[in-house]
Protein backbone atom coordinates (compact mmCIF):
# COMPACT_ATOMS: atom_id res chain seq x y z
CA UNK A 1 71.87 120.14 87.38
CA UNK A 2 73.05 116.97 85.50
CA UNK A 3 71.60 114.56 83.30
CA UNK A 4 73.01 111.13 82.07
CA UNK A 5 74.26 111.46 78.36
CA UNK A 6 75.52 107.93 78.70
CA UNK A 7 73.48 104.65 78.79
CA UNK A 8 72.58 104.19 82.10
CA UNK A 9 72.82 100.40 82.14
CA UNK A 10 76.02 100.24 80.81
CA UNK A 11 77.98 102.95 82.73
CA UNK A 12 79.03 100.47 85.45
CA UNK A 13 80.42 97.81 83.31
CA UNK A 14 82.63 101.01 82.46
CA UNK A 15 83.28 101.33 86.31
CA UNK A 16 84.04 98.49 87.18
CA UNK A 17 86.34 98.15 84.33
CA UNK A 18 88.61 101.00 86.08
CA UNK A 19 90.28 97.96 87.47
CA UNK A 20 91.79 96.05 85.05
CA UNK A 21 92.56 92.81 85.18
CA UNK A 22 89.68 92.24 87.83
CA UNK A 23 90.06 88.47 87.55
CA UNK A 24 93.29 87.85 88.02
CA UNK A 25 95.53 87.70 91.07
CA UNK A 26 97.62 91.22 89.79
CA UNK A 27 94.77 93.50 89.02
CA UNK A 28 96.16 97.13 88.03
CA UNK A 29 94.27 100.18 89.54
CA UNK A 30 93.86 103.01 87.46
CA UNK A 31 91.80 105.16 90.11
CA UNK A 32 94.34 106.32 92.69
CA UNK A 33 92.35 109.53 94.29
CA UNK A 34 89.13 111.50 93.98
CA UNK A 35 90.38 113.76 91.37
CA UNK A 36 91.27 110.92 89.31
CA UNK A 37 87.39 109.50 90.23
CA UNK A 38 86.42 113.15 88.77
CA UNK A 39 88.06 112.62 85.79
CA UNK A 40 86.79 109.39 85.15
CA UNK A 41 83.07 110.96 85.71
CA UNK A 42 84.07 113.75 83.52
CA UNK A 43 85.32 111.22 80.39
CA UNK A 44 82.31 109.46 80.79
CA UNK A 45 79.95 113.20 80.19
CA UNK A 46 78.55 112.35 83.78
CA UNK A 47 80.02 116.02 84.22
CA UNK A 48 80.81 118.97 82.51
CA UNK A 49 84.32 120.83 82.85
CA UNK A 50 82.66 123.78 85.03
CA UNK A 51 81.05 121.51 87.10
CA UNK A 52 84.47 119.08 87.37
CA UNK A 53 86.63 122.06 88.11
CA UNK A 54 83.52 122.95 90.76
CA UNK A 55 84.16 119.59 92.76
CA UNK A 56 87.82 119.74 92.36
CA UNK A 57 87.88 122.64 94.21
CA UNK A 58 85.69 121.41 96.83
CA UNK A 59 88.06 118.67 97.39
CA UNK A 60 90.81 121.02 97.82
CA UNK A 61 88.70 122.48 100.49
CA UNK A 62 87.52 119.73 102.20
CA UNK A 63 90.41 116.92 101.72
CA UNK A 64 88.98 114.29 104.43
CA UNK A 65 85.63 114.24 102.97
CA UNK A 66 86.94 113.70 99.43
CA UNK A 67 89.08 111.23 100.48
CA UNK A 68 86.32 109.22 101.80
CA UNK A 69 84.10 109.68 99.25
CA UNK A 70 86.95 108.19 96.69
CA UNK A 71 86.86 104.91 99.21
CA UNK A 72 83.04 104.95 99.01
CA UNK A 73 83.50 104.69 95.46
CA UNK A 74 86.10 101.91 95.51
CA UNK A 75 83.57 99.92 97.93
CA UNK A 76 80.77 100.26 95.37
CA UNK A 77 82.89 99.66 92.49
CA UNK A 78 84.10 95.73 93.67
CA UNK A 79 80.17 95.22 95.26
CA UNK A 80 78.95 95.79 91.27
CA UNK A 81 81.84 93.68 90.15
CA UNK A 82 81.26 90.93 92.70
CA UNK A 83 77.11 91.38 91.84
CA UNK A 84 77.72 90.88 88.57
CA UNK A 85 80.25 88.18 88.72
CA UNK A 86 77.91 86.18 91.02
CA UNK A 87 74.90 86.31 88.48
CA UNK A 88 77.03 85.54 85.57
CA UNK A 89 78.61 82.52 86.96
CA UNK A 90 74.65 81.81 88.96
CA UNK A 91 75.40 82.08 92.19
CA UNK A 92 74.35 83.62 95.24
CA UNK A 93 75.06 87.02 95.57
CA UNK A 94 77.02 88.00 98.87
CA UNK A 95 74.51 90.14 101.37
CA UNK A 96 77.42 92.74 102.39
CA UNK A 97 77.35 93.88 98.84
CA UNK A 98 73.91 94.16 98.20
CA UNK A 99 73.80 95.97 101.52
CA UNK A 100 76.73 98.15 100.37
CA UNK A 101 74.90 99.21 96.95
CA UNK A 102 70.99 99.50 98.60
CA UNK A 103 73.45 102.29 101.30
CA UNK A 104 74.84 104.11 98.47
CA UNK A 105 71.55 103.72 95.85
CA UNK A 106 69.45 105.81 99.15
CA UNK A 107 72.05 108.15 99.21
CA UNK A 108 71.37 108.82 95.64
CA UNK A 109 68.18 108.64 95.26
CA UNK A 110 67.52 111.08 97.20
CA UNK A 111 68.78 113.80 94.94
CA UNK A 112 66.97 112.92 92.05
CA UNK A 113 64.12 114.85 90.73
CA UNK A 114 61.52 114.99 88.33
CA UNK A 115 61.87 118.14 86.18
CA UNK A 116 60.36 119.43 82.60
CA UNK A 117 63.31 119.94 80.39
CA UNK A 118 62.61 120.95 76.88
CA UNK A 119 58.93 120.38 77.99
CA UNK A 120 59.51 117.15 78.53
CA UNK A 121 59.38 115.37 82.03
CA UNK A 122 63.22 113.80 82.87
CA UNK A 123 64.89 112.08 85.68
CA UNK A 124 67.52 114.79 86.50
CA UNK A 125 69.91 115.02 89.47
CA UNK A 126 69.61 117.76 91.96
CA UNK A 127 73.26 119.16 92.34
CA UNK A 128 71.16 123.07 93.74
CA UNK A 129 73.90 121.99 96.46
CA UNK A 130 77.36 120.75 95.83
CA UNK A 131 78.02 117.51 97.14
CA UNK A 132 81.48 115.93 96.58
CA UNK A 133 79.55 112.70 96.86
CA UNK A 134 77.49 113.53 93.61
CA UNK A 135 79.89 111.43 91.17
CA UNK A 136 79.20 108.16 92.64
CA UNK A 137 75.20 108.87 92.36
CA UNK A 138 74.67 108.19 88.32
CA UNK A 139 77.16 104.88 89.19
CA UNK A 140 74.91 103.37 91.56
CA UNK A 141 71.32 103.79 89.55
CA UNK A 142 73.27 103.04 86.62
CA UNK A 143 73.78 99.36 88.84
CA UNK A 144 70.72 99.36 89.85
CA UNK A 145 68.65 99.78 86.61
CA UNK A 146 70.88 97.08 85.61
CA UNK A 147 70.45 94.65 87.64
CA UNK A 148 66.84 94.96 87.94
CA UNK A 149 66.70 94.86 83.93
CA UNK A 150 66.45 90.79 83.20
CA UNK A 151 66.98 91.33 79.20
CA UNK A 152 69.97 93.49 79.66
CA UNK A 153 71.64 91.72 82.30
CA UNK A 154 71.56 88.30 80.30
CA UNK A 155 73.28 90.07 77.64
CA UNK A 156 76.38 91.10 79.87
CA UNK A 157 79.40 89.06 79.69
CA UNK A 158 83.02 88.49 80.99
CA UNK A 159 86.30 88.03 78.80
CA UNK A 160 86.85 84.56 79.05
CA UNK A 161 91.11 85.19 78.69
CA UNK A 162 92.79 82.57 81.04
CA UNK A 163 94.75 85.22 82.70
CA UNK A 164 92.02 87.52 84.43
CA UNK A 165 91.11 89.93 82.36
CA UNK A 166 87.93 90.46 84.01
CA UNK A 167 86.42 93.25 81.47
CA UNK A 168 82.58 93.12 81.50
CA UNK A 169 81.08 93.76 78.30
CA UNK A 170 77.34 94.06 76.44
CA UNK A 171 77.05 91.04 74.15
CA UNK A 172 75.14 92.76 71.04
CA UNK A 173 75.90 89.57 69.12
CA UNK A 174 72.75 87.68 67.55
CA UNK A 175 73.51 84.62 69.03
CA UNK A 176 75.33 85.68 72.36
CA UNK A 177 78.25 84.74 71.48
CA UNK A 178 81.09 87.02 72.00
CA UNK A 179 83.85 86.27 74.77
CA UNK A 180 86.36 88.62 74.42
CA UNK A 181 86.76 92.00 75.69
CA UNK A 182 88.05 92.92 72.46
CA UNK A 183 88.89 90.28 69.15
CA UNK A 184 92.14 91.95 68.53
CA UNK A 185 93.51 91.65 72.16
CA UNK A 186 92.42 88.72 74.58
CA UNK A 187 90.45 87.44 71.59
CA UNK A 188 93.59 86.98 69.40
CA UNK A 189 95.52 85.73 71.88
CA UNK A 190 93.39 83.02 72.31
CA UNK A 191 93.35 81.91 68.92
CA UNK A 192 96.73 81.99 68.45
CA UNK A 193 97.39 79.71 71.95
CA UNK A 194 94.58 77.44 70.25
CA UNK A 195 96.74 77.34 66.92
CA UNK A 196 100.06 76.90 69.22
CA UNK A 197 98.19 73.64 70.93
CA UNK A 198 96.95 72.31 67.86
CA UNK A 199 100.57 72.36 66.26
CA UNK A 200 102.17 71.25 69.33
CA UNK A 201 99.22 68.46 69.09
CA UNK A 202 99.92 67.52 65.68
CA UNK A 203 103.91 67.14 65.89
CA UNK A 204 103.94 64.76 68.57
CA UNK A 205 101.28 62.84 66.73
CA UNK A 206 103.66 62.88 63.38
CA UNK A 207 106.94 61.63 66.18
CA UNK A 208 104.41 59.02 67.83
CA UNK A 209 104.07 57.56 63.86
């Protein structure tokens, strides 16, 4: 049995960030397999190392289903980018990836539970039987709750670099104002095109004198 140790809201703006440089014409994959999709799961405490190895071993076993299960995951990783995306920029949402999330969010729903842990009642996943599936389960709610959470959602935000970045963040700002994945990367990149442009602006001013 598993429980989330990681918020659940903003574990798929971590997914979807697996592909970076999501916006741009050259994104660069770093999921290539389902073992690499276990060790994702496994950085993110969505699984401990028994139950990692566990799956791993299942996949050795059963190759075809874990290969599918990895393309499942790519499928539901670009429907919660494009979801996102499309509510950000306040558009329509497309209907095939709606469909392709409410597919995999039955799936997973179905193998959580109500259970008294610590004698307290939780949401806990039922893993009683392995499933090699069982990694893309916390992904999906984690979309779902999400998307269905109106405060939290207005708070999530794209890196506004020029080049694709893509990353999806949580702006925890007061005023909602970050735009950068990260100040000392895309952020000061920016400034220092912006401080490029304004002395390229200023010395053809000072040779149009």
């Amino acid at each position: 049995m598993s429980t989330l140790s990681t918020d659940q809201r903003e574990l798929c703006l971590k997914f979807a960030n697996t592909l970076h440089w999501h916006a741009s014409d050259h994104p660069w994959e770093t999921l290539h397999s389902y073992a690499d999709l276990v060790g994702w799961t496994l950085d993110a405490r969505l699984l401990s190392p028994e139950e990692a190895e566990e799956l791993l071993r299942a996949a050795q076993a059963q190759p075809m289903v874990a290969a599918a299960v990895f393309e499942r995951s790519i499928t539901l990783r670009e429907a919660i980018y494009r979801l996102i995306v499309a509510h950000i920029n306040t558009e329509e949402p497309a209907a095939e990836d709606l469909i392709d999330m409410n597919h995999e969010l039955s799936s997973a729903l179905a193998h959580q539970q109500v259970r008294v842990v610590d004698q307290s009642f939780v949401w806990i996943w039922n893993t009683d039987t392995p499933a090699l599936d069982r990694v893309l389960w916390p992904l999906v709610r984690s979309a779902a709750d999400l998307l269905t959470s109106p405060e939290v959602l207005a708070r999530v935000g794209q890196c506004a670099d020029d080049r694709g970045c893509g990353w999806f963040f949580l702006d925890t700002s007061k005023n909602h104002s970050r735009r950068w994945c990260d100040i000392n990367d895309c952020g000061n990149r920016a400034k220092q095109r912006r401080h490029y442009q304004r002395t390229r602006q200023a010395r053809a001013a000072q040779q149009d004198d």
